[in-house]
Protein backbone atom coordinates (compact mmCIF):
# COMPACT_ATOMS: atom_id res chain seq x y z
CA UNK A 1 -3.04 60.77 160.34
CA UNK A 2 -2.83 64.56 159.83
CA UNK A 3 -2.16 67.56 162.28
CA UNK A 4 -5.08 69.25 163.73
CA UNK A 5 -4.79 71.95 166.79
CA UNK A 6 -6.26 71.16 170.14
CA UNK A 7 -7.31 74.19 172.48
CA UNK A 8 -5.58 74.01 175.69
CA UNK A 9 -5.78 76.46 178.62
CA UNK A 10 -2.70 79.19 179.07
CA UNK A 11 -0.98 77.95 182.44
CA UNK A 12 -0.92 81.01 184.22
CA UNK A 13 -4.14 81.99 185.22
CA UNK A 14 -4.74 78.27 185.95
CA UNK A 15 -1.46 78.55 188.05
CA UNK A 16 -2.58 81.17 189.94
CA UNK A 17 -5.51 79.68 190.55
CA UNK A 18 -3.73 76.28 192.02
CA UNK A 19 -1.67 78.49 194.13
CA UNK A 20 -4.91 79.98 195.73
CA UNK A 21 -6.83 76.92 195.88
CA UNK A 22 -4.31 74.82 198.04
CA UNK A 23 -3.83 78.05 200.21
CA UNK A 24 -7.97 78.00 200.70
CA UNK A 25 -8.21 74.47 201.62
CA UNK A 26 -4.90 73.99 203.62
CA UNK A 27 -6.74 77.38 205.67
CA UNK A 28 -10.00 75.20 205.71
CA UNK A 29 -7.65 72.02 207.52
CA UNK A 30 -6.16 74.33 209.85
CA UNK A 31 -9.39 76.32 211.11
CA UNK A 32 -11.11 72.73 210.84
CA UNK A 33 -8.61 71.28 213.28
CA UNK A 34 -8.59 74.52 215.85
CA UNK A 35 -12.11 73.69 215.68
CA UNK A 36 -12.00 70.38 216.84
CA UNK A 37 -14.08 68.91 213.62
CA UNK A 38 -13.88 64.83 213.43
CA UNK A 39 -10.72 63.76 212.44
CA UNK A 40 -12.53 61.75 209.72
CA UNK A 41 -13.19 65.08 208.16
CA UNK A 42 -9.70 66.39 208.11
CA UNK A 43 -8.38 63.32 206.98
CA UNK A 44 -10.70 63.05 204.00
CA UNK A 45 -10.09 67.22 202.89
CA UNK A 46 -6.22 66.28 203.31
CA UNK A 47 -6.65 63.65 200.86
CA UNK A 48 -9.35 65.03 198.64
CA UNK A 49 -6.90 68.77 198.19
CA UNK A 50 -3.45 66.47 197.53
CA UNK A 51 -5.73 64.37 194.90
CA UNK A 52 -6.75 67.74 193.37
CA UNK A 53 -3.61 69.53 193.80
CA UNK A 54 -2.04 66.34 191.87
CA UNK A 55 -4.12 66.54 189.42
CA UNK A 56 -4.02 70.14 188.18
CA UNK A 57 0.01 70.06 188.63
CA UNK A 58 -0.01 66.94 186.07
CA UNK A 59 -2.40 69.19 183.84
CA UNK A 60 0.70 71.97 183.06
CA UNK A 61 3.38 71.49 180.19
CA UNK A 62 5.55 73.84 178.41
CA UNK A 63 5.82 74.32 174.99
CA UNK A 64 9.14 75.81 173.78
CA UNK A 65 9.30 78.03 170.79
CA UNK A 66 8.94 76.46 167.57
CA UNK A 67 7.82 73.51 169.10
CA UNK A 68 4.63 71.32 168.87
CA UNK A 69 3.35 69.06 171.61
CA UNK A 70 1.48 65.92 170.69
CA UNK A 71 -1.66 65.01 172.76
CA UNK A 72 -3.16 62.04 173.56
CA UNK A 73 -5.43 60.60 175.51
CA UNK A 74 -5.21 56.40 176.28
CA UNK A 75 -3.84 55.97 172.98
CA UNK A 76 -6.11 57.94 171.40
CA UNK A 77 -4.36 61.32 169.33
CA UNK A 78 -5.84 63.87 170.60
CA UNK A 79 -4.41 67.20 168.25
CA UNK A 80 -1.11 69.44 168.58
CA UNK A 81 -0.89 72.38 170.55
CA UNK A 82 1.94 75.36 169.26
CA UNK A 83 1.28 77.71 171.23
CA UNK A 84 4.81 78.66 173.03
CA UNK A 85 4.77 78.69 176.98
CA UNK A 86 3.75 77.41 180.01
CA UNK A 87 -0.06 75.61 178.89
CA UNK A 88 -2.93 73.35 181.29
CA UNK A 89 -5.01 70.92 179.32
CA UNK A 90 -6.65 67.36 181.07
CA UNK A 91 -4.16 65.85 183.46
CA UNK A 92 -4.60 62.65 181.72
CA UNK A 93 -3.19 63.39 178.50
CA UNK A 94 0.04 62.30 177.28
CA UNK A 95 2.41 64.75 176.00
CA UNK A 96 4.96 63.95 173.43
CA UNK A 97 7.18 67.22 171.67
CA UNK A 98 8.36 67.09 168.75
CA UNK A 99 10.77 70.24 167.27
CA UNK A 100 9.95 72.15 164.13
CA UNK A 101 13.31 73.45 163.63
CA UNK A 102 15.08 73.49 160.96
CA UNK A 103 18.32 70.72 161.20
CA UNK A 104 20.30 69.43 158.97
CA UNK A 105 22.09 65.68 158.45
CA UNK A 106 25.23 64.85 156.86
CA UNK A 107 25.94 61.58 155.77
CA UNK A 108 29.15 59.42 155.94
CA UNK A 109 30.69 59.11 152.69
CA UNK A 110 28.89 55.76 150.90
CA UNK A 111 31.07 54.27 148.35
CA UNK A 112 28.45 53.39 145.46
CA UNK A 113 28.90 52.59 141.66
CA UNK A 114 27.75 55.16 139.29
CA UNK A 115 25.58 54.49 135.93
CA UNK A 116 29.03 53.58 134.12
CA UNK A 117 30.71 51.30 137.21
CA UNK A 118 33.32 52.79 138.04
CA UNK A 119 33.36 52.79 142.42
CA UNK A 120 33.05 56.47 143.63
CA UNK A 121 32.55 57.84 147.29
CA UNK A 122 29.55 60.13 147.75
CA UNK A 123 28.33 62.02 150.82
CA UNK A 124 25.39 64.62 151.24
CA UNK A 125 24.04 67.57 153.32
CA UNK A 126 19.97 67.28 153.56
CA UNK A 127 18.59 70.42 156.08
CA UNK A 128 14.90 69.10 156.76
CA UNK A 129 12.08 70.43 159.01
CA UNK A 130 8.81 68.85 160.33
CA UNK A 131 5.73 70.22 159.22
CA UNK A 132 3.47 67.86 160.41
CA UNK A 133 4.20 66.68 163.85
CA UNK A 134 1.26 64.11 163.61
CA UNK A 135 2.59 61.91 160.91
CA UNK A 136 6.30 62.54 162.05
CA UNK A 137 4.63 60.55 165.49
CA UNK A 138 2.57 58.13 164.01
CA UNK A 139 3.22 57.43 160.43
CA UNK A 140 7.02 56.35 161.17
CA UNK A 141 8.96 54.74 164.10
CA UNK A 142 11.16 57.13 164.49
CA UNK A 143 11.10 59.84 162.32
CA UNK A 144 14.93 61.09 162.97
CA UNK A 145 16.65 57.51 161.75
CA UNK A 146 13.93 57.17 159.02
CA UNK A 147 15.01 61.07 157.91
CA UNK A 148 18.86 59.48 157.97
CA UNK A 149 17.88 55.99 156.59
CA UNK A 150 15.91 57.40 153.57
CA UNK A 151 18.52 60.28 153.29
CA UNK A 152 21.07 57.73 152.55
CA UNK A 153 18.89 55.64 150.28
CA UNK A 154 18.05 58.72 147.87
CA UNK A 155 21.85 59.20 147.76
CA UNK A 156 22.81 55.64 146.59
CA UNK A 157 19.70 55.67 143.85
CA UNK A 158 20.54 58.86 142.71
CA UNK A 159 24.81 58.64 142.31
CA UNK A 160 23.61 55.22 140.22
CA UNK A 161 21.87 57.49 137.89
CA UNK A 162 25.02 59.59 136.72
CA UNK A 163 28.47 59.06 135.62
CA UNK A 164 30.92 60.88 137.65
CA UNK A 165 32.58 62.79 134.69
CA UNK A 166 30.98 63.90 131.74
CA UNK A 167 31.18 61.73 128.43
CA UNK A 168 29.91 62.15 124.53
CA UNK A 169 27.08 59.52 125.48
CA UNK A 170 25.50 61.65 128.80
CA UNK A 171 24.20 65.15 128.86
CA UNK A 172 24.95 65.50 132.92
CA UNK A 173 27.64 64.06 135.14
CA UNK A 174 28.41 64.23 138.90
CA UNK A 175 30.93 66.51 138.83
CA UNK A 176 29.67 68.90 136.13
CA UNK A 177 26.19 69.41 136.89
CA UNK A 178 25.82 69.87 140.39
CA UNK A 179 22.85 71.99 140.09
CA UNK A 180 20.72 69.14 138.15
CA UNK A 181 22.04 66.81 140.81
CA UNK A 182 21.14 68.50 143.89
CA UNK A 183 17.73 69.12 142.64
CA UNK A 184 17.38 65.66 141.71
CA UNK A 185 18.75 64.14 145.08
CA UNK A 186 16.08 66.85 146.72
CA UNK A 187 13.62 65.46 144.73
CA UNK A 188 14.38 61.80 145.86
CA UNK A 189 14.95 62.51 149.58
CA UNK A 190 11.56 64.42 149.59
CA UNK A 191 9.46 61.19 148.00
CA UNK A 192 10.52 59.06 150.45
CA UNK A 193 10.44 61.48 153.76
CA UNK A 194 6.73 62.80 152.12
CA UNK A 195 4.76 60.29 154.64
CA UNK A 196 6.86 61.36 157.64
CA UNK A 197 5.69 64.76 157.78
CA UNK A 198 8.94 65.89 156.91
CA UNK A 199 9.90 69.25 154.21
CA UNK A 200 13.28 68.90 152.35
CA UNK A 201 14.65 72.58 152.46
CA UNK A 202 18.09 72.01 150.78
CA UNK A 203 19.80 68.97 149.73
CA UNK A 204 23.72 69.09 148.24
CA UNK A 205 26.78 66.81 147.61
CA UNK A 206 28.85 67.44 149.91
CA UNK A 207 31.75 64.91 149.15
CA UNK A 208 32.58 63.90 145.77
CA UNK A 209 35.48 61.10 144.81
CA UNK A 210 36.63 58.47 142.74
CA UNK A 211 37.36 55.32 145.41
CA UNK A 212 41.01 54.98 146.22
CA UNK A 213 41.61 51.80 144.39
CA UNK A 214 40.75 53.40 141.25
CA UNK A 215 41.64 56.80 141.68
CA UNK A 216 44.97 57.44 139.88
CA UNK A 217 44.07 55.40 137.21
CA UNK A 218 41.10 57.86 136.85
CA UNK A 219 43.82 60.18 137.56
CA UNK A 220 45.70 59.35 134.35
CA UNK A 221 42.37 58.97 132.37
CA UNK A 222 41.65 62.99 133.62
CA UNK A 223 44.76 64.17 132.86
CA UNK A 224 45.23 62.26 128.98
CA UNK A 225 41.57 63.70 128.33
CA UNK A 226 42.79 67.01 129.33
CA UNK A 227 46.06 66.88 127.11
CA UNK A 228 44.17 65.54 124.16
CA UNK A 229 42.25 68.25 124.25
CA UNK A 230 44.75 70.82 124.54
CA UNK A 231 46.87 69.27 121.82
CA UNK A 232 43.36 69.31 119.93
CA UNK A 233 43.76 73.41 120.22
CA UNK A 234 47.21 73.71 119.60
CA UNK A 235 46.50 71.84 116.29
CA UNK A 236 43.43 74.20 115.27
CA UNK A 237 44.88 77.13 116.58
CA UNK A 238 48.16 76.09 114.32
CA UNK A 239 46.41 75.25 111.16
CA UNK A 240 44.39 78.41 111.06
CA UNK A 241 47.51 80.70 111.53
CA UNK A 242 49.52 78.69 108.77
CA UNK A 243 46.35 78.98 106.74
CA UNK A 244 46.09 82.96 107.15
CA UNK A 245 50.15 83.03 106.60
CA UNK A 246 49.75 81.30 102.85
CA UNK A 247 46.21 83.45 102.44
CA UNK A 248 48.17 86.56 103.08
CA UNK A 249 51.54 85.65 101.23
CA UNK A 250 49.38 85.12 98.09
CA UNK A 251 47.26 87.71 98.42
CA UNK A 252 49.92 90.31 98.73
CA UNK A 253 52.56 88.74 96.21
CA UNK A 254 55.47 88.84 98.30
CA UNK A 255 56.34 85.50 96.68
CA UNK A 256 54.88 82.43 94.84
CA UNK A 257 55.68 79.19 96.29
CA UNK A 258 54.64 75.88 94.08
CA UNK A 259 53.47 73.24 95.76
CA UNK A 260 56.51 71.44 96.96
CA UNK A 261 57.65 74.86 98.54
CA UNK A 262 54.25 75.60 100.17
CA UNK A 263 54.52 71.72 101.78
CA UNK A 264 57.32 72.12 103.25
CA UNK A 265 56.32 75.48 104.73
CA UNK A 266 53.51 74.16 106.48
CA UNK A 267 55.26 71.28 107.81
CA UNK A 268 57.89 74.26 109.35
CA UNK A 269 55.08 76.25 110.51
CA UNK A 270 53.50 73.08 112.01
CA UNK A 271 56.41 71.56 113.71
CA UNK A 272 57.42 75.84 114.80
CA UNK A 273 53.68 76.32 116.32
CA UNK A 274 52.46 72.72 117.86
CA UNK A 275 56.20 71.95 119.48
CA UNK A 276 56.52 71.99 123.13
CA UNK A 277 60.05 73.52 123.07
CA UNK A 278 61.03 76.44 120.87
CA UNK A 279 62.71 75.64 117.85
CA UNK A 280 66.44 76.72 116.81
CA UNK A 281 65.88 78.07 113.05
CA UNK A 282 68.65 77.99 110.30
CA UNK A 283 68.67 80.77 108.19
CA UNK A 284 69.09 79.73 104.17
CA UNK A 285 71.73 81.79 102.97
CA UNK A 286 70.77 81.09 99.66
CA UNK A 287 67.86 81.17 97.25
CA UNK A 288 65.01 79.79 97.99
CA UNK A 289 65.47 76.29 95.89
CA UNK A 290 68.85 75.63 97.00
């Protein structure tokens, strides 16, 4: 079932023509009745102009902007008019519009387990548009709920799919990559809305959360990950400089240290640069060995 256009009649002209049609025939009735014509005859035109007049009034609809009407005829799908404003086509077909807008959905927030396990609350914004009003009619019940059905669906398939934080063993996570996962959740929503006639514009998390019965334990993960890592820095950043300190020392001759000496140094120079609170130095008074 696919959208074809149906050529209807601009309402206007056919309006005016209504207009001046009952206006002839109620001027027929009333000459017919000064003129003493059998009341058989009267009777009948009454009834034949309301049948008429019925008729041609049931034959207008309007079309709003950006709006398609569906036509049918017994059942039967007729085609889709578009064109905006006041239209006339046969009195007996059915009319059914459907919007082309652009809307949007938002979903509640769906607690779901991602690829590792952990339970995580998710939520999404999908903005969607029909592009064929014919299969957003016929192909689906109701093309609105299927649109926030499906919507849904794609989310829970595609938060399985990632872990919510990045990890050595994944190259994309939830919270990292949200480019790569809005393009895959766009990709998802449009596969399953693709027989409703409907175009996926934009799709994006919106809401993005560890559950609340794991969340400060998550909490404490995030923060330990982010200390190691800083510590992991410190320690780099500490090594080098004691490194460049001995390079230089030698290089220069200010003084030879033996191995003993040049231990201990470091183990100043470590304890000096990786401590959280600054150290109280003593100053040796004496030589260097005693």
């Amino acid at each position: 079932m696919q959208e074809r256009q149906v050529a209807t009649i601009p309402g206007v002209p056919v309006l005016v023509f209504t207009v001046l049609g009952l206006a002839g025939a109620i001027w027929w009735i009333a000459a017919a009745a000064l003129r003493d014509e059998h009341p058989g005859v009267i009777v009948g035109s009454i009834f034949t102009t309301l049948i008429l007049f019925v008729l041609m009034v049931r034959g207008f609809f309007m079309v709003q902007p950006n709006t398609a009407a569906v036509l049918q005829l017994f059942g039967k799908f007729i085609g889709v008019d578009r064109h905006a404003g006041l239209r006339w086509s046969n009195p007996f077909y059915s009319r059914k519009p459907v919007s082309l807008r652009v809307r949007n959905f938002e979903s509640g927030k769906l607690k779901v387990n991602d690829i590792e396990g952990s339970p995580i609350e998710i939520a999404s914004v999908v903005v969607w548009q029909v592009h064929d009003s014919a299969e957003a009619v016929f192909n689906v019940d109701n093309y609105e709920n299927f649109v926030h059905v499906q919507s849904e669906a794609a989310l829970r398939q595609m938060a399985t799919s990632y872990p919510y934080d990045l990890h050595d063993d994944h190259k994309a996570s939830l919270r990292s990559h949200s480019k790569e996962v809005n393009e895959r959740l766009k990709e998802e929503i449009e596969e399953r809305l693709e027989r409703a006639g409907v175009t996926v514009l934009e799709a994006r998390v919106s809401h993005l959360a560890y559950a609340p019965e794991i969340a400060q334990a998550m909490l404490q993960r995030q923060q330990a990950a982010a200390i190691i890592a800083a510590r992991t820095r410190i320690v780099e950043g500490a090594v080098s400089m004691v490194h460049m300190a001995l390079e230089q020392l030698a290089e220069k001759g200010v003084v030879r240290l033996d191995e003993e000496r040049k231990a201990a140094m470091v183990s100043n120079l470590l304890v000096v640069l990786c401590g959280e609170r600054g150290t109280q130095p003593i100053v040796n008074t004496g030589s260097l060995y005693t």
